[in-house]
N, C-alpha and C. Protein backbone atom coordinates (compact mmCIF):
# COMPACT_ATOMS: atom_id res chain seq x y z
N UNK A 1 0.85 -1.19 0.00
CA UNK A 1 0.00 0.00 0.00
C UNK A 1 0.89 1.24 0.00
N UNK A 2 0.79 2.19 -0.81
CA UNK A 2 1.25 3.02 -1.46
C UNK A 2 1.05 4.45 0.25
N UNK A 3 1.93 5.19 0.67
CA UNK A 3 1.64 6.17 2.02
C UNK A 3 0.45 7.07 1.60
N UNK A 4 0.42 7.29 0.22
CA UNK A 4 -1.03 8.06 0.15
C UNK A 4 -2.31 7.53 0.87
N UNK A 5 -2.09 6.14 -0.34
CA UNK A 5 -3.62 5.43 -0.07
C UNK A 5 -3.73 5.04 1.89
N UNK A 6 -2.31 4.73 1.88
CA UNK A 6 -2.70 4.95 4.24
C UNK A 6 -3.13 5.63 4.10
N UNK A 7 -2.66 6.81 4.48
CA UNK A 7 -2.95 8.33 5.19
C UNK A 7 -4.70 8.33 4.99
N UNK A 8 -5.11 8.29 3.98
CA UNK A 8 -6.44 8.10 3.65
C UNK A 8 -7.29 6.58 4.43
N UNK A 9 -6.66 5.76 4.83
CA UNK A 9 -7.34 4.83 4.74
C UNK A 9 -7.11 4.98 6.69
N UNK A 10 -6.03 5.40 7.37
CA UNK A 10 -6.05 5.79 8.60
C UNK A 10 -7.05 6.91 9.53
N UNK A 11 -6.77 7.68 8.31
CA UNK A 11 -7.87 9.50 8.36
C UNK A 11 -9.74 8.57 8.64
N UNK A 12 -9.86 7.84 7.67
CA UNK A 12 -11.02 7.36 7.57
C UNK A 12 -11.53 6.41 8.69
N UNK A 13 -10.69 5.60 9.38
CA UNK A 13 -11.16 5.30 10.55
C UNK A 13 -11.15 5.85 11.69
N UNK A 14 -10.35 6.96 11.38
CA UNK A 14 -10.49 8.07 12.77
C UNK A 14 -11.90 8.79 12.93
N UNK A 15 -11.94 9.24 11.20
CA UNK A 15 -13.37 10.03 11.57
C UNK A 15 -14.47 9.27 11.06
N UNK A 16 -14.61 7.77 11.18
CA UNK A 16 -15.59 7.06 11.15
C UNK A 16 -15.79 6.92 12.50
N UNK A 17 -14.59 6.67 13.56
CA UNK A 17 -14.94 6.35 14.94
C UNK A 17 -15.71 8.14 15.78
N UNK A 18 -15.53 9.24 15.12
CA UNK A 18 -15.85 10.10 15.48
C UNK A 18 -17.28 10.41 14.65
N UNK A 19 -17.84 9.79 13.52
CA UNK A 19 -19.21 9.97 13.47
C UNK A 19 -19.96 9.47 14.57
N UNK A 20 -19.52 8.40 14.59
CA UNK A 20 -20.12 7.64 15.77
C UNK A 20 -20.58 7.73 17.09
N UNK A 21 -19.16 8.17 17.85
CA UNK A 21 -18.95 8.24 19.03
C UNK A 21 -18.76 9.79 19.37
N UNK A 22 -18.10 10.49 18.49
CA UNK A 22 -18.01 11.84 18.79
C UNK A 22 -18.76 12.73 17.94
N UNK A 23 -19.72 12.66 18.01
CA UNK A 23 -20.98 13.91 16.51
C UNK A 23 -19.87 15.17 16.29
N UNK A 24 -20.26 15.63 17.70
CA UNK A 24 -19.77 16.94 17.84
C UNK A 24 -18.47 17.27 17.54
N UNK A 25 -17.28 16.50 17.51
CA UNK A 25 -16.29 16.84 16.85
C UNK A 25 -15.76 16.50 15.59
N UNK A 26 -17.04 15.53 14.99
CA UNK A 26 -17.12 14.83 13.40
C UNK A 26 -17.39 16.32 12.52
N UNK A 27 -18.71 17.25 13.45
CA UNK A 27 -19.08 18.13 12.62
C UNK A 27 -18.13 19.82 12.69
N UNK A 28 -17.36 19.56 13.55
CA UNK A 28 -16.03 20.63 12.84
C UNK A 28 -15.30 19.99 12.00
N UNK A 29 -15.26 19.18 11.18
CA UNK A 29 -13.94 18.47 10.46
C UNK A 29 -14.22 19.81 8.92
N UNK A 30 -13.29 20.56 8.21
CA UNK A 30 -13.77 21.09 7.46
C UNK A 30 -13.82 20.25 6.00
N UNK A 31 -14.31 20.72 4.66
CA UNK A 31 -14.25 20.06 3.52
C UNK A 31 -12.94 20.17 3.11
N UNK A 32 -12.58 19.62 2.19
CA UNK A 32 -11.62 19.42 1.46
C UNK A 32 -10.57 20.18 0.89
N UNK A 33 -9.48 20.56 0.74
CA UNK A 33 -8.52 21.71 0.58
C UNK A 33 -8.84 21.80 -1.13
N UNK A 34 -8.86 23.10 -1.51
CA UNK A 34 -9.23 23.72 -2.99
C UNK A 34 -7.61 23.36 -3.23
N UNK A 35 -7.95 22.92 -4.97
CA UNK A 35 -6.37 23.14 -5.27
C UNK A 35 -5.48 24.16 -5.68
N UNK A 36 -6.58 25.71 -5.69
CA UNK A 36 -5.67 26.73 -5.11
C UNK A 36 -5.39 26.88 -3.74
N UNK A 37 -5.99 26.71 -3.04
CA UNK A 37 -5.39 26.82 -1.91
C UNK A 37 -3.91 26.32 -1.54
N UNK A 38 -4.01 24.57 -2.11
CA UNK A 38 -2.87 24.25 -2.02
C UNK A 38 -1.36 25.27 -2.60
N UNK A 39 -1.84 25.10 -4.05
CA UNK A 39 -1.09 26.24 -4.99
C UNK A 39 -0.24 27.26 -4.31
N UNK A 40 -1.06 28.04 -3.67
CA UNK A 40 -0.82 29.63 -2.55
C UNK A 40 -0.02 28.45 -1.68
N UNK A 41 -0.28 28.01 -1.03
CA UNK A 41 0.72 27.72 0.44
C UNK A 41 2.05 27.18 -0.62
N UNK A 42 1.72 26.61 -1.49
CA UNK A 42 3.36 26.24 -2.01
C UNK A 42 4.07 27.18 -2.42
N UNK A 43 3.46 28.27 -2.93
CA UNK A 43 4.54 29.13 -3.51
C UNK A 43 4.72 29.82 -2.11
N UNK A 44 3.77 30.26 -1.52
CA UNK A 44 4.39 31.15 -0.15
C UNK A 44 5.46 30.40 1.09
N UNK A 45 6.20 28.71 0.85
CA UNK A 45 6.94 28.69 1.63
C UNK A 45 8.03 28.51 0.33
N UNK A 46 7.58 28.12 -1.05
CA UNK A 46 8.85 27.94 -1.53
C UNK A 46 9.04 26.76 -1.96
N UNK A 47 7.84 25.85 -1.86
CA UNK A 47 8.04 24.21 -2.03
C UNK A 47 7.41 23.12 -2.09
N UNK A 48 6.98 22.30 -2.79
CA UNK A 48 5.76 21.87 -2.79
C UNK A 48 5.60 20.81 -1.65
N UNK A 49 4.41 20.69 -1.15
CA UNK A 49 4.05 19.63 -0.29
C UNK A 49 3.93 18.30 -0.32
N UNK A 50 4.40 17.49 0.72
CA UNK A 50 4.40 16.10 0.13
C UNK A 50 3.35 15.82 0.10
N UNK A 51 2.94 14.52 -0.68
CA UNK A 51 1.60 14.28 -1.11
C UNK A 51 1.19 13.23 0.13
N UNK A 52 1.72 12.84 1.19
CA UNK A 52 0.48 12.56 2.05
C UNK A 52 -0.27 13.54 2.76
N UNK A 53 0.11 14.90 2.97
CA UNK A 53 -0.12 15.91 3.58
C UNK A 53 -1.08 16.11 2.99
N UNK A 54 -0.95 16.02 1.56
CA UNK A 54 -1.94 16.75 0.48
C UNK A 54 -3.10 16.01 0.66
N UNK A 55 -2.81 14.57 1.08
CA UNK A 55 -3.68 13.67 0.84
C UNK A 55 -4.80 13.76 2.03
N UNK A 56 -4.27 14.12 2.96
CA UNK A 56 -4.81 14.34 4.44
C UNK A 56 -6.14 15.39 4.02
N UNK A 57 -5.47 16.70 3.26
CA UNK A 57 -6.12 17.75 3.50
C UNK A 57 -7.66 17.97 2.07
N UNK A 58 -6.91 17.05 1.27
CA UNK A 58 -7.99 16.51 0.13
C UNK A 58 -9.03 15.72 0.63
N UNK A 59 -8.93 15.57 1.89
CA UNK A 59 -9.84 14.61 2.62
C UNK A 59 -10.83 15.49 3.39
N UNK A 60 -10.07 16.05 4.52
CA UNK A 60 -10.46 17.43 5.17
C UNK A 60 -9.34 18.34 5.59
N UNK A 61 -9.77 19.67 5.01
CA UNK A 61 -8.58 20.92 5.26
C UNK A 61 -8.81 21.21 6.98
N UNK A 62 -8.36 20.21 7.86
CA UNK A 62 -8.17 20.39 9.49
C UNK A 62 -9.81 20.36 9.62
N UNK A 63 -10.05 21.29 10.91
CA UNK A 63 -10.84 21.45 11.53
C UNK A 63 -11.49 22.97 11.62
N UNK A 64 -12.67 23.53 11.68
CA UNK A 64 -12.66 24.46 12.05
C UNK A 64 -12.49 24.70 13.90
N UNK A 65 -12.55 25.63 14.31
CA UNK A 65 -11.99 26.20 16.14
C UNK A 65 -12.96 26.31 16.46
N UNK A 66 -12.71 25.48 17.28
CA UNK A 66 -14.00 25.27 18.39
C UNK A 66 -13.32 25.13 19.94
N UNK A 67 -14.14 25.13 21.04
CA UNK A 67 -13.50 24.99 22.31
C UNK A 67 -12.19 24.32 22.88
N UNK A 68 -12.31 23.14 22.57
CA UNK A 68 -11.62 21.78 23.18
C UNK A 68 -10.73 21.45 21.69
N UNK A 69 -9.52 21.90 21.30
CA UNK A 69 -8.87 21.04 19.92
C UNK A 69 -8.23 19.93 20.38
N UNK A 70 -8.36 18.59 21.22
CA UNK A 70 -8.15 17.73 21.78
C UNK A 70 -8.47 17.09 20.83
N UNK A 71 -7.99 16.77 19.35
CA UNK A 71 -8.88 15.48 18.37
C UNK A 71 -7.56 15.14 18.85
N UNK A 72 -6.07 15.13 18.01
CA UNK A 72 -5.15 13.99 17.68
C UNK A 72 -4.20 14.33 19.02
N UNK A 73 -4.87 13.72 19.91
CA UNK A 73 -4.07 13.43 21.19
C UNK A 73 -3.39 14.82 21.95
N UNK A 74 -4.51 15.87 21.56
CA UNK A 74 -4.26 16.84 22.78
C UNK A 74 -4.03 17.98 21.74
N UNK A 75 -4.31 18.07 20.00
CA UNK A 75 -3.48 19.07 19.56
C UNK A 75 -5.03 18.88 17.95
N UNK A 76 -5.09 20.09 17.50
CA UNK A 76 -6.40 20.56 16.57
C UNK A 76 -5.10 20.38 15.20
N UNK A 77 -6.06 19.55 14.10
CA UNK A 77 -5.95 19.90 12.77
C UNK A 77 -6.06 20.80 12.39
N UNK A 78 -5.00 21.82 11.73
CA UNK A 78 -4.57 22.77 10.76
C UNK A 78 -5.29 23.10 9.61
N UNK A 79 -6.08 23.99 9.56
CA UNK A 79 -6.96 24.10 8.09
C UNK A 79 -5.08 24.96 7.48
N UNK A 80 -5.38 25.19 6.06
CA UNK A 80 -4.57 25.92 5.22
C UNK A 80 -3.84 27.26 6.06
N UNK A 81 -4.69 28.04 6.65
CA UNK A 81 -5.02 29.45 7.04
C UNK A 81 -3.87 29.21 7.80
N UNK A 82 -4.33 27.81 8.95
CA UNK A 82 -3.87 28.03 10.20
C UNK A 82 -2.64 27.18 10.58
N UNK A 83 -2.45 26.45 9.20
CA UNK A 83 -0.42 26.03 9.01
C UNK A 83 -0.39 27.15 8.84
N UNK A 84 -0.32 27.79 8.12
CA UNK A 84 0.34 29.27 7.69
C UNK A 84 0.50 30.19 8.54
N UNK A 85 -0.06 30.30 9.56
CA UNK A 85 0.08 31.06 10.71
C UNK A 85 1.11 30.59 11.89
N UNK A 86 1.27 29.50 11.69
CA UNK A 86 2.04 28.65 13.00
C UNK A 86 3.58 28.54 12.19
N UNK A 87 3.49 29.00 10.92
CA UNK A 87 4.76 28.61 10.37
C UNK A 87 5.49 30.11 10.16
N UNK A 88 6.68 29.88 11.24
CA UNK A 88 7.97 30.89 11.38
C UNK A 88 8.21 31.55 10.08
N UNK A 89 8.08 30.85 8.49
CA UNK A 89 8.66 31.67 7.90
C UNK A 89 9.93 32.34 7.66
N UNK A 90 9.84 33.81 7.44
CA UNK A 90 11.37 34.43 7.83
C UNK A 90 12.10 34.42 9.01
N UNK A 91 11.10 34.00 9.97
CA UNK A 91 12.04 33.65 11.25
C UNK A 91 12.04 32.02 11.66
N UNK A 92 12.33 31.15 10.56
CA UNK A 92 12.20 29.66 10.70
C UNK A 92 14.26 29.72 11.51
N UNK A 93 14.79 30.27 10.23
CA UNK A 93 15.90 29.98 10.84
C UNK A 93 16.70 30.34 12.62
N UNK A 94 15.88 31.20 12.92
CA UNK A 94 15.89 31.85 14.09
C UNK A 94 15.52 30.53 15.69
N UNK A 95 14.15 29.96 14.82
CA UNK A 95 13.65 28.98 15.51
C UNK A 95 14.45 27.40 15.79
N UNK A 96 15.56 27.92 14.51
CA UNK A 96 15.76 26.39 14.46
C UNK A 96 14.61 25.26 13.34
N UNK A 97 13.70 26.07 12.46
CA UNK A 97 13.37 25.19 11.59
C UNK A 97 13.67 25.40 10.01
N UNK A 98 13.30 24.10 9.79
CA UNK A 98 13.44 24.17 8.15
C UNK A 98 12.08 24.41 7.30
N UNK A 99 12.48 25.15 6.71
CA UNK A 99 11.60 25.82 5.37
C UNK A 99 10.48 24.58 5.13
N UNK A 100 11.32 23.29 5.06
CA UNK A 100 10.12 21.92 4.76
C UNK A 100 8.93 21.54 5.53
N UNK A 101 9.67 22.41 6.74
CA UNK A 101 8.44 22.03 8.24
C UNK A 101 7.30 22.38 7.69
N UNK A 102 6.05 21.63 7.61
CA UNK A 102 4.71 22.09 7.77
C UNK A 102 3.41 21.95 8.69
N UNK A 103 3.37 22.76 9.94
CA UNK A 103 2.67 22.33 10.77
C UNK A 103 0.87 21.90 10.23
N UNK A 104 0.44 20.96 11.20
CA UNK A 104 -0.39 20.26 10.46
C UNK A 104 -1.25 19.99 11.93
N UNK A 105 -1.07 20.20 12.85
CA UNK A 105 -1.76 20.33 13.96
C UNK A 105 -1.16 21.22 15.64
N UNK A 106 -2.06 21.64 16.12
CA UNK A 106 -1.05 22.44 17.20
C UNK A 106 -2.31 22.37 18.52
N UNK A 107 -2.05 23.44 19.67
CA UNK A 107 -2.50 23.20 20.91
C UNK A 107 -3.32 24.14 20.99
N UNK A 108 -3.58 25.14 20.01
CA UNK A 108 -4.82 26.34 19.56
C UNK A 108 -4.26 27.03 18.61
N UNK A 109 -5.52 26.80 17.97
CA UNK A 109 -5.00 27.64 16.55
C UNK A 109 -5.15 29.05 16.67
N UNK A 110 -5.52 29.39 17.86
CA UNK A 110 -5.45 31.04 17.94
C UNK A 110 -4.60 31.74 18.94
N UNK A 111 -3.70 30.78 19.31
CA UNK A 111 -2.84 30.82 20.47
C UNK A 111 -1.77 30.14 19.84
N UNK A 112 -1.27 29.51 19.21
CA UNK A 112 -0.11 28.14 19.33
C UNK A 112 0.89 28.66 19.80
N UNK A 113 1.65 27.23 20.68
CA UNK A 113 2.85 27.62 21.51
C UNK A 113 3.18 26.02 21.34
N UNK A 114 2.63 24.95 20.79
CA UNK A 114 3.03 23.91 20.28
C UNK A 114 2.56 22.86 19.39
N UNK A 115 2.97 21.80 18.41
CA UNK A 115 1.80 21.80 17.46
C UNK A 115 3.14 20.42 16.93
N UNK A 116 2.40 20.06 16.34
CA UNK A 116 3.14 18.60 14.97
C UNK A 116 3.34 19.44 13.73
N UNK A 117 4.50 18.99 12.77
CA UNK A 117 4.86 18.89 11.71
C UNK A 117 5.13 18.51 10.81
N UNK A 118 4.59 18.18 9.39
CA UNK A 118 4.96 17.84 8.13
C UNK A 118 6.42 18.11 7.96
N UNK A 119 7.67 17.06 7.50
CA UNK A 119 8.54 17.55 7.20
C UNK A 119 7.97 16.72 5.22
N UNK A 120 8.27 18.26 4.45
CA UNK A 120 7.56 18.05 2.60
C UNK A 120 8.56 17.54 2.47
N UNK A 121 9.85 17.10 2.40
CA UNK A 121 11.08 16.19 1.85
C UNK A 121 10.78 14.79 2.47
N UNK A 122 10.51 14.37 3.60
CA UNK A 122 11.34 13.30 3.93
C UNK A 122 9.87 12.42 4.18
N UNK A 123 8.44 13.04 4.46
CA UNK A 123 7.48 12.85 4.99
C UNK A 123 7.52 12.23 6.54
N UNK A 124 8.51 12.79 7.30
CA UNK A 124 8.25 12.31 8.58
C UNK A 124 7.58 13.48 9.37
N UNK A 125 7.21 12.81 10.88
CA UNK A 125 6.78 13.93 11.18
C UNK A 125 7.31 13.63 12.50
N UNK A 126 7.14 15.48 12.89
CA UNK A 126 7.99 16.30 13.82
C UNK A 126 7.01 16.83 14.97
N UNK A 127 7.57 17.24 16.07
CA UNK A 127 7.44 18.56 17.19
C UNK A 127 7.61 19.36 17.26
N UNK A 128 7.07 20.97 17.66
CA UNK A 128 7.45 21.62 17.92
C UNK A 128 6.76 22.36 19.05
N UNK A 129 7.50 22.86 19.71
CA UNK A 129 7.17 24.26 20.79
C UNK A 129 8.07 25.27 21.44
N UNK A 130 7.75 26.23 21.71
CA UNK A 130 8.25 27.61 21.58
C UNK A 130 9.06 27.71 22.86
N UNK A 131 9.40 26.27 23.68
CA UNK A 131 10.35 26.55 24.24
C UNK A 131 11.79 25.45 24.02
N UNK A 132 11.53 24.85 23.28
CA UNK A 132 12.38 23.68 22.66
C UNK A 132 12.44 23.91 20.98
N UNK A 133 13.87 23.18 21.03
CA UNK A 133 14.00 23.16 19.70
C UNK A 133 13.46 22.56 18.77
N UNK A 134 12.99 21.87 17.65
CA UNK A 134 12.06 21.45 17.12
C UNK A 134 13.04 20.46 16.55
N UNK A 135 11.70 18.85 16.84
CA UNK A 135 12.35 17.61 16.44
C UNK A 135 11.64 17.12 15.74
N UNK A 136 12.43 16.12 14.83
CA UNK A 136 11.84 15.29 13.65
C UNK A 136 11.53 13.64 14.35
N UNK A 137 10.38 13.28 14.42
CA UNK A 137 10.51 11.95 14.99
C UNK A 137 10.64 11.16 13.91
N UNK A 138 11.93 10.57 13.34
CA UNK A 138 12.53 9.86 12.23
C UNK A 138 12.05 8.40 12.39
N UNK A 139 10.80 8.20 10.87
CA UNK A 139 10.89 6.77 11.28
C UNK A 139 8.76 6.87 11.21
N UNK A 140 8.87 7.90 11.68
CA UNK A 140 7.17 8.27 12.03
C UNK A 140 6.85 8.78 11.12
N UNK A 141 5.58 8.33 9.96
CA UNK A 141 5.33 8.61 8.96
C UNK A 141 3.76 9.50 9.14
N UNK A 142 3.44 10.32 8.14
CA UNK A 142 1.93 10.72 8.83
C UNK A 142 1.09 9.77 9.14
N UNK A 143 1.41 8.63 7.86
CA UNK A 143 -0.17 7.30 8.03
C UNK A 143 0.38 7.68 9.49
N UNK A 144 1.83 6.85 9.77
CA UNK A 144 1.91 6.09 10.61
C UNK A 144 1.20 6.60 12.58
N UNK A 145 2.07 7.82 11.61
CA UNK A 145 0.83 9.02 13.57
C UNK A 145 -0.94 8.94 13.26
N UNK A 146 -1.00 8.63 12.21
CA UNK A 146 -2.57 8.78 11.99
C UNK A 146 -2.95 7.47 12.74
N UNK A 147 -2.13 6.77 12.55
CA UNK A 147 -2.58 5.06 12.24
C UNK A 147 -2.54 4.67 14.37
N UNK A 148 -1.59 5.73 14.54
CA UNK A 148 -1.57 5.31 16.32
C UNK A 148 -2.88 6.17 17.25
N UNK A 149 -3.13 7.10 16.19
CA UNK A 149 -4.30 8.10 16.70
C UNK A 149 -5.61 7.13 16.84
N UNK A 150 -5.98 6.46 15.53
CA UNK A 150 -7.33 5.79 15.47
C UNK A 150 -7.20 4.51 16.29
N UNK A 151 -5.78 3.50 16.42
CA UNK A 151 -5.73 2.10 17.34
C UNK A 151 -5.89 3.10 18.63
N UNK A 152 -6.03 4.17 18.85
CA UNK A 152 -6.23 4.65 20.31
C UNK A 152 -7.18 4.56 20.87
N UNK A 153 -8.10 4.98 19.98
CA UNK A 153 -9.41 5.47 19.96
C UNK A 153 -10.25 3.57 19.73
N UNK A 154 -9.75 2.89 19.20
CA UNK A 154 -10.41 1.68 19.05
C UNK A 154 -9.95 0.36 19.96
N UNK A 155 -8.82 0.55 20.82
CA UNK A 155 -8.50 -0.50 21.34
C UNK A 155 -7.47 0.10 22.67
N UNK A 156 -8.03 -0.06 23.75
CA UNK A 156 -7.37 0.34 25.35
C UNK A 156 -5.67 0.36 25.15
N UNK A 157 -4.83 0.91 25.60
CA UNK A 157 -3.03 0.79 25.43
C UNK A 157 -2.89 0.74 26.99
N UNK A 158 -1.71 0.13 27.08
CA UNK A 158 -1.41 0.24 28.72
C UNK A 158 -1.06 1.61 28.96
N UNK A 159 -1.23 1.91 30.21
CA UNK A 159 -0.76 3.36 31.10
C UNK A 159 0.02 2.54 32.37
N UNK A 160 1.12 2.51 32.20
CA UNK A 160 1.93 1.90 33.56
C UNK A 160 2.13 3.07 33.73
N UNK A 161 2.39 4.25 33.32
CA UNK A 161 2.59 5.60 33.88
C UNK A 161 2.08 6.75 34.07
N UNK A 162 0.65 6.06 33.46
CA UNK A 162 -0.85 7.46 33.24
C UNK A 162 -0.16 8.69 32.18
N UNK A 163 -1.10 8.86 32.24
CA UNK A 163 -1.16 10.23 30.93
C UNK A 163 -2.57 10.18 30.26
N UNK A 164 -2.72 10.71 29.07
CA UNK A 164 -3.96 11.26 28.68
C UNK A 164 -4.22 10.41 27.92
N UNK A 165 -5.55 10.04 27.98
CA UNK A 165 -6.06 8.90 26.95
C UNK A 165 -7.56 9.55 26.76
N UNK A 166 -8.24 8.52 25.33
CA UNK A 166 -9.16 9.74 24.91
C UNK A 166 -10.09 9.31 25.37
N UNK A 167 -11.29 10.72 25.29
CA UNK A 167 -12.68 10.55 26.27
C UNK A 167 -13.79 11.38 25.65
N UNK A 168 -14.95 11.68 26.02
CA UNK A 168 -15.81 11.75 25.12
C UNK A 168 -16.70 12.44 26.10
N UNK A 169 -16.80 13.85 25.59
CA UNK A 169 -17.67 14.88 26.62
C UNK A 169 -18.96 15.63 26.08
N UNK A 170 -19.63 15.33 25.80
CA UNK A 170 -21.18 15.83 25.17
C UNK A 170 -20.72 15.86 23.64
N UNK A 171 -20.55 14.98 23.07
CA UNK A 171 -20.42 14.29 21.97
C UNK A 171 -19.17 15.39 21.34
N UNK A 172 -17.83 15.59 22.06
CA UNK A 172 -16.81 16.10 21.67
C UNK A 172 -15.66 14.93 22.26
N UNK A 173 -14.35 14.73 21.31
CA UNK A 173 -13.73 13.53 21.48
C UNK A 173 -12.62 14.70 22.11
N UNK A 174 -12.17 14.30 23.66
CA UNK A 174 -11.38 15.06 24.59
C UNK A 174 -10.56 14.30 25.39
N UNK A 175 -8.68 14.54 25.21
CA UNK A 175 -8.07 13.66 25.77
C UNK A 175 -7.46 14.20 27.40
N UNK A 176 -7.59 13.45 27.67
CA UNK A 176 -7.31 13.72 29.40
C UNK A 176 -6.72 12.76 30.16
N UNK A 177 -6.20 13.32 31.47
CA UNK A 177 -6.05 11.95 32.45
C UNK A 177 -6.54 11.52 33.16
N UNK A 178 -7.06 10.54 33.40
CA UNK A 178 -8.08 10.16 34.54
C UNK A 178 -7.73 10.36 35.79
N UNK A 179 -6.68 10.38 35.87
CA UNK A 179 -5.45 10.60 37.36
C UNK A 179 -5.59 12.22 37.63
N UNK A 180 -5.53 12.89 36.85
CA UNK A 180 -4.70 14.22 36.64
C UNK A 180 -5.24 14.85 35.83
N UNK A 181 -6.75 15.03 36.23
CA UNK A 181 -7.48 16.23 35.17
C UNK A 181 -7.09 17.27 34.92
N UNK A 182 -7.09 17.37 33.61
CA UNK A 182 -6.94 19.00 33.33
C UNK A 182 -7.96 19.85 33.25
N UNK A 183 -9.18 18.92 32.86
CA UNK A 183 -10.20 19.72 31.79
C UNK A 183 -11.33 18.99 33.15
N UNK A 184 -11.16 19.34 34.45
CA UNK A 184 -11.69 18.67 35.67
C UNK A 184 -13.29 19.73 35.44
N UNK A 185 -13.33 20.32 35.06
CA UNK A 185 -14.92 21.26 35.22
C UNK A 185 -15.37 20.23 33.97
N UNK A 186 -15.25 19.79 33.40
CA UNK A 186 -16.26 18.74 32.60
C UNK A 186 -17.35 17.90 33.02
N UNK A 187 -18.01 17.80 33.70
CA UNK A 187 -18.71 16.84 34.21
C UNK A 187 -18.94 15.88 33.04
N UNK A 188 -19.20 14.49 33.64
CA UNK A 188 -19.83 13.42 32.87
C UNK A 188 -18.60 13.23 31.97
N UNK A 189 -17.14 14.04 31.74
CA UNK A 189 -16.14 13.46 30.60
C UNK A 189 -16.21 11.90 31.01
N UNK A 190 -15.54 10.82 30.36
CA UNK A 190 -15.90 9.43 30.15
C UNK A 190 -14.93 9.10 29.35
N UNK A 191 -13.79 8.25 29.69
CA UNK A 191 -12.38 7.70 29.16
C UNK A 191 -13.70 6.68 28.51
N UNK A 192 -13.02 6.64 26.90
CA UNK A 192 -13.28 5.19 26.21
C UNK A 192 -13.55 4.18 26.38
N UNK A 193 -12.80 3.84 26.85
CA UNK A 193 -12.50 2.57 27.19
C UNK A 193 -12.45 2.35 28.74
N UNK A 194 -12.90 0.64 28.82
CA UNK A 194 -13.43 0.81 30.31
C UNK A 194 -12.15 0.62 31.45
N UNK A 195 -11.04 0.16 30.80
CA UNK A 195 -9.90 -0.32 31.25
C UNK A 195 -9.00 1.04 31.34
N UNK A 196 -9.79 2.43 31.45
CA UNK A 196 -9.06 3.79 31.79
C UNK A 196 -10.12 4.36 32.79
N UNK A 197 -11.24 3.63 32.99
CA UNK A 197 -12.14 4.46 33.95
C UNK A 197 -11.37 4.59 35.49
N UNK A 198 -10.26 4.12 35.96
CA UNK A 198 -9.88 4.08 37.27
C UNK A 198 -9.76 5.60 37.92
N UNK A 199 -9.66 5.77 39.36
CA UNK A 199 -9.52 7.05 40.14
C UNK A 199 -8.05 7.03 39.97
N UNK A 200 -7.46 7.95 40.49
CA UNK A 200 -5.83 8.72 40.76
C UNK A 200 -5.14 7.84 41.32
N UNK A 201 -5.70 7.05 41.77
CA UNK A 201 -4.88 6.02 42.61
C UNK A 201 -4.19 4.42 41.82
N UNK A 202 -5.45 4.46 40.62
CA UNK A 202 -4.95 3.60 40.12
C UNK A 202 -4.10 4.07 38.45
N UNK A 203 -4.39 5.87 37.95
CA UNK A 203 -3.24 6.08 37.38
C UNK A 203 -2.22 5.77 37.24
């Protein structure tokens, strides 16, 4: 299977498990990226995009902003607008990034201070935040982050060390810790899976 046809075939069980289970965050997913749109973002960094990225956004261009951007494990899909905003640009080199970086999800799109990246050469993908230098996780392909996003969402992972696993709050898909709320004014939030329902103690 060819990384296009993944990326597409990963994307699709994510937001099949979110018609389902999450309405409310199925119905921010936006339509499909215009192929000017694409066009404009290539000439404005200088380079064309790799085609699983493309493939992602031919599917849906991110999300529109809404409260909670908790879809891919704590961080909102990037419409066109809002890579372009998160991306340094003339001050990439300043940051420590490369021109190829293309952010593709972050921690608010009207705030970002950290977010994932498209690298358009190599198609791996990266980290970044505004107090660290920005890393390429080599080896990690988009399917392949797509592909760990949806086995999340469909099948319990161990927590020998707690952290945020996903949950489902008036039909919005919201990741949290069951140990260590963040998003504790939620009433009724609800880990997935029943093998994360435990108190702090068993975090």
């Amino acid at each position: 299977m060819d990384s296009r046809t993944e990326v597409g075939q990963q994307w699709g069980r994510l937001t099949s498990w979110l018609r389902r289970h999450a309405p409310a965050t199925h119905a921010r997913l936006r339509p499909p990226v215009t192929p000017e749109a694409l066009a404009w973002y290539e000439r404005r960094i200088g380079m064309p995009l790799h085609d699983d990225l493309k493939a992602l956004w031919e599917l849906n261009e991110g999300a529109y902003l809404f409260g909670f951007p908790d879809f891919l494990d704590g961080y909102a899909p990037l419409s066109i607008d809002g890579s372009f905003f998160c991306h340094p640009l003339e001050r990439a080199g300043e940051w420590g990034w490369e021109p190829a970086w293309v952010p593709f999800a972050c921690n608010d799109p009207a705030d970002p201070y950290s977010g994932l990246f498209h690298d358009a050469k190599t198609g791996h993908v990266g980290y970044w935040t505004e107090a660290e230098t920005p890393q390429v996780w080599k080896g990690t392909t988009l399917a392949g982050h797509l592909r760990k996003q949806a086995d999340a969402l469909y099948e319990a992972a161990p927590r020998p060390h707690g952290g945020d696993v996903p949950g489902v709050w008036n039909g919005l898909l919201v990741w949290d810790d069951p140990g260590r709320r963040l998003y504790g004014d939620l009433d009724g939030w609800l880990p997935v899976h029943e093998e994360h329902r435990g108190t702090e103690e068993d975090a």
